[in-house]
PDB file of N, CA and C in Angstrom:
ATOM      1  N   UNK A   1     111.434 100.209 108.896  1.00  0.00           N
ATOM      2  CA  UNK A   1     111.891  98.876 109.237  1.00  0.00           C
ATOM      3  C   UNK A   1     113.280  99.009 109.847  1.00  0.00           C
ATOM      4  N   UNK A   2     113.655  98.383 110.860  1.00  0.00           N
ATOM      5  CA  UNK A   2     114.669  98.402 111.560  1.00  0.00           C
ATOM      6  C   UNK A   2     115.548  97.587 110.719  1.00  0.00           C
ATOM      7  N   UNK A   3     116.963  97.746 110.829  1.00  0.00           N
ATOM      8  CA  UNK A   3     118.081  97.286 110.017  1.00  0.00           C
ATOM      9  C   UNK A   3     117.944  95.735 110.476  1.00  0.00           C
ATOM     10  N   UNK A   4     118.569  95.068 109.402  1.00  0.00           N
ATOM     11  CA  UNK A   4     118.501  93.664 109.612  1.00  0.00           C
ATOM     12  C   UNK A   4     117.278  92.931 111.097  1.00  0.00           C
ATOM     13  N   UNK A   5     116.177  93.493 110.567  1.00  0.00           N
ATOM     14  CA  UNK A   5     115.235  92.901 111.096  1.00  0.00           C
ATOM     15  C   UNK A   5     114.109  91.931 110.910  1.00  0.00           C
ATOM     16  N   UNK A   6     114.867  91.159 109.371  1.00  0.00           N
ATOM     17  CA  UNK A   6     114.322  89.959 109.405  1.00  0.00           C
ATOM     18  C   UNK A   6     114.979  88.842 109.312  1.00  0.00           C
ATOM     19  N   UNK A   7     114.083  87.930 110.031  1.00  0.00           N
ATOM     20  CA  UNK A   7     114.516  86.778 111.144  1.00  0.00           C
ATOM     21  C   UNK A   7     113.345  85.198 110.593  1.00  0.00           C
ATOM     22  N   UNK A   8     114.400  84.527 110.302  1.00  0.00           N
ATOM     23  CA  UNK A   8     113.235  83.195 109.511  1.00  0.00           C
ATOM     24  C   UNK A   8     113.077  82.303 110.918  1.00  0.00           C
ATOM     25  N   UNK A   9     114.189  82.171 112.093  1.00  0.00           N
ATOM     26  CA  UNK A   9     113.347  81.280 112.542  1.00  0.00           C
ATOM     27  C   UNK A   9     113.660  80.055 112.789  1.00  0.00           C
ATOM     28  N   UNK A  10     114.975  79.963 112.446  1.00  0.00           N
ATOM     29  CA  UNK A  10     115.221  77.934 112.001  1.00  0.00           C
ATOM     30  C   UNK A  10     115.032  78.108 110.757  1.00  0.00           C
ATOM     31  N   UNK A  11     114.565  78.841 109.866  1.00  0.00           N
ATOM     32  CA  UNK A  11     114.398  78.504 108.819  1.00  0.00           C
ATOM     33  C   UNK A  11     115.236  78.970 107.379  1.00  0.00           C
ATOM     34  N   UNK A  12     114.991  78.332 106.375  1.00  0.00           N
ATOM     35  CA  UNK A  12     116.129  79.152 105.289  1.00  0.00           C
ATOM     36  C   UNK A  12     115.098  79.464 104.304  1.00  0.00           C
ATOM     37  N   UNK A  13     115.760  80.226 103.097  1.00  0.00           N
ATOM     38  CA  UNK A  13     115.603  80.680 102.040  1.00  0.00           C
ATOM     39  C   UNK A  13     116.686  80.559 101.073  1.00  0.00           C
ATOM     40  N   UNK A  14     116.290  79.296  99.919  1.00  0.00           N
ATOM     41  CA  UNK A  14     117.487  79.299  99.020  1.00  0.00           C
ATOM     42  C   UNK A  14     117.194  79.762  97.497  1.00  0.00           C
ATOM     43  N   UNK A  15     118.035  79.767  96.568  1.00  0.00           N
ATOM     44  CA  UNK A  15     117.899  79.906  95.307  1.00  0.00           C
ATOM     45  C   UNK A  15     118.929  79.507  94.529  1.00  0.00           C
ATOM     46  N   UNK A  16     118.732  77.952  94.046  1.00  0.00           N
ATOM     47  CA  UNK A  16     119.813  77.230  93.462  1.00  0.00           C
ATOM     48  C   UNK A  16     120.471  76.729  94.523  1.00  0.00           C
ATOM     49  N   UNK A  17     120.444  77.030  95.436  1.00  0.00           N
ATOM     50  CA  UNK A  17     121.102  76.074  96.847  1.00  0.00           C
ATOM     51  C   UNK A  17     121.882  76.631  97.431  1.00  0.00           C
ATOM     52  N   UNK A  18     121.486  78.234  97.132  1.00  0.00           N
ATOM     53  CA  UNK A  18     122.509  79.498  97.366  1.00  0.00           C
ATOM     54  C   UNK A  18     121.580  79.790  98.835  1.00  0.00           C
ATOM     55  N   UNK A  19     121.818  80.251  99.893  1.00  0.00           N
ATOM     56  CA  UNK A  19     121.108  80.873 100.761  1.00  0.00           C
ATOM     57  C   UNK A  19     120.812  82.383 100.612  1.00  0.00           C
ATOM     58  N   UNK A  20     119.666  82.817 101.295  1.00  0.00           N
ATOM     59  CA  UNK A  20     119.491  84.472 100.733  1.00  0.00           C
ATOM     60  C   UNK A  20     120.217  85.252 101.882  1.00  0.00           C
ATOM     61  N   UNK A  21     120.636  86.210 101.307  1.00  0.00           N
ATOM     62  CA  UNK A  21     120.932  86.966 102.157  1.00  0.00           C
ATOM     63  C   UNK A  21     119.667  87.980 103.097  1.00  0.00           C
ATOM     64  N   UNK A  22     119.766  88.090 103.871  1.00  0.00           N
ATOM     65  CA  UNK A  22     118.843  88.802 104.787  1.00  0.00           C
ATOM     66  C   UNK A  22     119.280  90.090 105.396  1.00  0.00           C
ATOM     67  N   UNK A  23     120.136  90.435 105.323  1.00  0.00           N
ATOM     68  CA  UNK A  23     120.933  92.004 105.995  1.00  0.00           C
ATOM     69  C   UNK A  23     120.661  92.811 105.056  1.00  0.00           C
ATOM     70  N   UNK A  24     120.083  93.788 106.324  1.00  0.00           N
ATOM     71  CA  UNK A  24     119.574  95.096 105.289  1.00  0.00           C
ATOM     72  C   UNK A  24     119.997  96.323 106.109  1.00  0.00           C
ATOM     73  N   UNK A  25     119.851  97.797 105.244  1.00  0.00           N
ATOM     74  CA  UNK A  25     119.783  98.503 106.326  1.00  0.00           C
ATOM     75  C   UNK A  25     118.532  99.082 106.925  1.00  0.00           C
ATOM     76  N   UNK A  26     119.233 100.034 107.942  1.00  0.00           N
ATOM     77  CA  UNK A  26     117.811 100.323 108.092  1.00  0.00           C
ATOM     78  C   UNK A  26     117.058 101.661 107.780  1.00  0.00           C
ATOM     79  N   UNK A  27     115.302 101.718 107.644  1.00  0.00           N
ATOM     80  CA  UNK A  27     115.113 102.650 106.898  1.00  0.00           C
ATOM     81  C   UNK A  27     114.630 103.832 107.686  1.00  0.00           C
ATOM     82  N   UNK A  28     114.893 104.861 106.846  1.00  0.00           N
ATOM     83  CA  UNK A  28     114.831 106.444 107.966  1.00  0.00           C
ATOM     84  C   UNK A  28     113.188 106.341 108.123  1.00  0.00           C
ATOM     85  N   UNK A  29     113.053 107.198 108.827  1.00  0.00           N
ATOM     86  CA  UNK A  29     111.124 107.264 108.969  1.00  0.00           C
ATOM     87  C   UNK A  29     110.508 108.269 108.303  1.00  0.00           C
ATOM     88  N   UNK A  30     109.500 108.332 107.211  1.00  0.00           N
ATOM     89  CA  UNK A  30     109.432 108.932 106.521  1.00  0.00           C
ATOM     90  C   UNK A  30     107.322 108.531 106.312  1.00  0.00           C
ATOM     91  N   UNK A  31     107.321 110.009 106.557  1.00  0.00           N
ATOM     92  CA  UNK A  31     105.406 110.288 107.428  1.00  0.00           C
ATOM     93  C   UNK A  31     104.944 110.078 105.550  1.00  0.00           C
ATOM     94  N   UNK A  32     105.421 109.865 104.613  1.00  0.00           N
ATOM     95  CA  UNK A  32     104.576 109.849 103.406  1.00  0.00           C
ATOM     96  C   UNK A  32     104.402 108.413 102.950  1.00  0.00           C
ATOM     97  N   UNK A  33     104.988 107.636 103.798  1.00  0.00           N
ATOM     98  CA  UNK A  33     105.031 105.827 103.270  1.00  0.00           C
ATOM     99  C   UNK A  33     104.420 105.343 104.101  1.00  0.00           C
ATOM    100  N   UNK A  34     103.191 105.238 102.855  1.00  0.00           N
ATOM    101  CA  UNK A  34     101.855 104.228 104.278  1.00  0.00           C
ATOM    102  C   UNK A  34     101.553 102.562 103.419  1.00  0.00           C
ATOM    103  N   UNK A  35     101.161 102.170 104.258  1.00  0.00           N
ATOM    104  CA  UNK A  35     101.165 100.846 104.306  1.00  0.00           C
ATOM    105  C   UNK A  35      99.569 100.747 104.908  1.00  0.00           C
ATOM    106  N   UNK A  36      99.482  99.694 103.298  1.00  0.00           N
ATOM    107  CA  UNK A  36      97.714  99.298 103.517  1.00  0.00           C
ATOM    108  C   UNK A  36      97.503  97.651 104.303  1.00  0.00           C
ATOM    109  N   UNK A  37      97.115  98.161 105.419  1.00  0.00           N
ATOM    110  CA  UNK A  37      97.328  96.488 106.016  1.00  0.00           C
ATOM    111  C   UNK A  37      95.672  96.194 106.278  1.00  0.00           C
ATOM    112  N   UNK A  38      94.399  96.855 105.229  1.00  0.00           N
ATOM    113  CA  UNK A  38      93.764  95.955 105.890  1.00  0.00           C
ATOM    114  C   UNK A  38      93.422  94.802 104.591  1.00  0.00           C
ATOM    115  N   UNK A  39      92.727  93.884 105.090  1.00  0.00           N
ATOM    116  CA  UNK A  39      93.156  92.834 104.221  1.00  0.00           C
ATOM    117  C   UNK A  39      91.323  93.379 103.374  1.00  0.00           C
ATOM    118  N   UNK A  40      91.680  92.333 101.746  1.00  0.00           N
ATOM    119  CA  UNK A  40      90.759  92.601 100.731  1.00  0.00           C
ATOM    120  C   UNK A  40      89.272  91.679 101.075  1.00  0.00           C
ATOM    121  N   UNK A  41      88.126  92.737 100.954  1.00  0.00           N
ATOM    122  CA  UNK A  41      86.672  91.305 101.387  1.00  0.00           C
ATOM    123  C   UNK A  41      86.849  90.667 100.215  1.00  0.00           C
ATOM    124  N   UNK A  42      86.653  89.105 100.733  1.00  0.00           N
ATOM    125  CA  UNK A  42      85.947  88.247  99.575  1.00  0.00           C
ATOM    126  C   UNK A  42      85.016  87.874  99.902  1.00  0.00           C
ATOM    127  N   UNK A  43      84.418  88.026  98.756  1.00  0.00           N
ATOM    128  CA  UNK A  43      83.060  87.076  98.510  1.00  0.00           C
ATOM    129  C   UNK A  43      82.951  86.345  98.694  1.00  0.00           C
ATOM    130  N   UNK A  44      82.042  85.237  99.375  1.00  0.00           N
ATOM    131  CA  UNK A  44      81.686  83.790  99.415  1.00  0.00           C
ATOM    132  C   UNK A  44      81.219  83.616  98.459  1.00  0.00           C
ATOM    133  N   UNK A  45      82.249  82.290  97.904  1.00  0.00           N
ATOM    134  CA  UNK A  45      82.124  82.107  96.863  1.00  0.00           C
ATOM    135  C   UNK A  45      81.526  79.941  97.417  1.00  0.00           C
ATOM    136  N   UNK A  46      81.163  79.592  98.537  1.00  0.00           N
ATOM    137  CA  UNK A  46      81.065  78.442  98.397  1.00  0.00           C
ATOM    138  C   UNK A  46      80.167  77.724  97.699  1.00  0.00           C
ATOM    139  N   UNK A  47      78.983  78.368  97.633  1.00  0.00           N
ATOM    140  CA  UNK A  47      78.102  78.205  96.525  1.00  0.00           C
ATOM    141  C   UNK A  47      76.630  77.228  97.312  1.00  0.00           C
ATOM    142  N   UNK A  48      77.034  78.212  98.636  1.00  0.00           N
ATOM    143  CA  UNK A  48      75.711  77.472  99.497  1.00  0.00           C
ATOM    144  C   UNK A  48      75.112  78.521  99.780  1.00  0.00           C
TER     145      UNK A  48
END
């Protein structure tokens, strides 16, 4: 993930009426951190 590379948009994020902070750094690249992006099947569950 690139350093401070998230971006709301117009939009906020509070907690208690505090805003979040969003600055990060950024992370080295590293071939052993995988990321499961496919999404989980569900069942139809509508009941038709």
């Amino acid at each position: 993930m690139l350093a401070d590379g998230l971006v709301l948009n117009g939009g906020t994020i509070q907690s208690g009426g505090v805003d979040a902070g969003l600055s990060h750094t950024g992370l080295g690249h590293d071939a052993n951190h995988k990321v499961n992006w496919h999404l989980p099947q569900q069942d139809d569950q509508s009941g038709t």
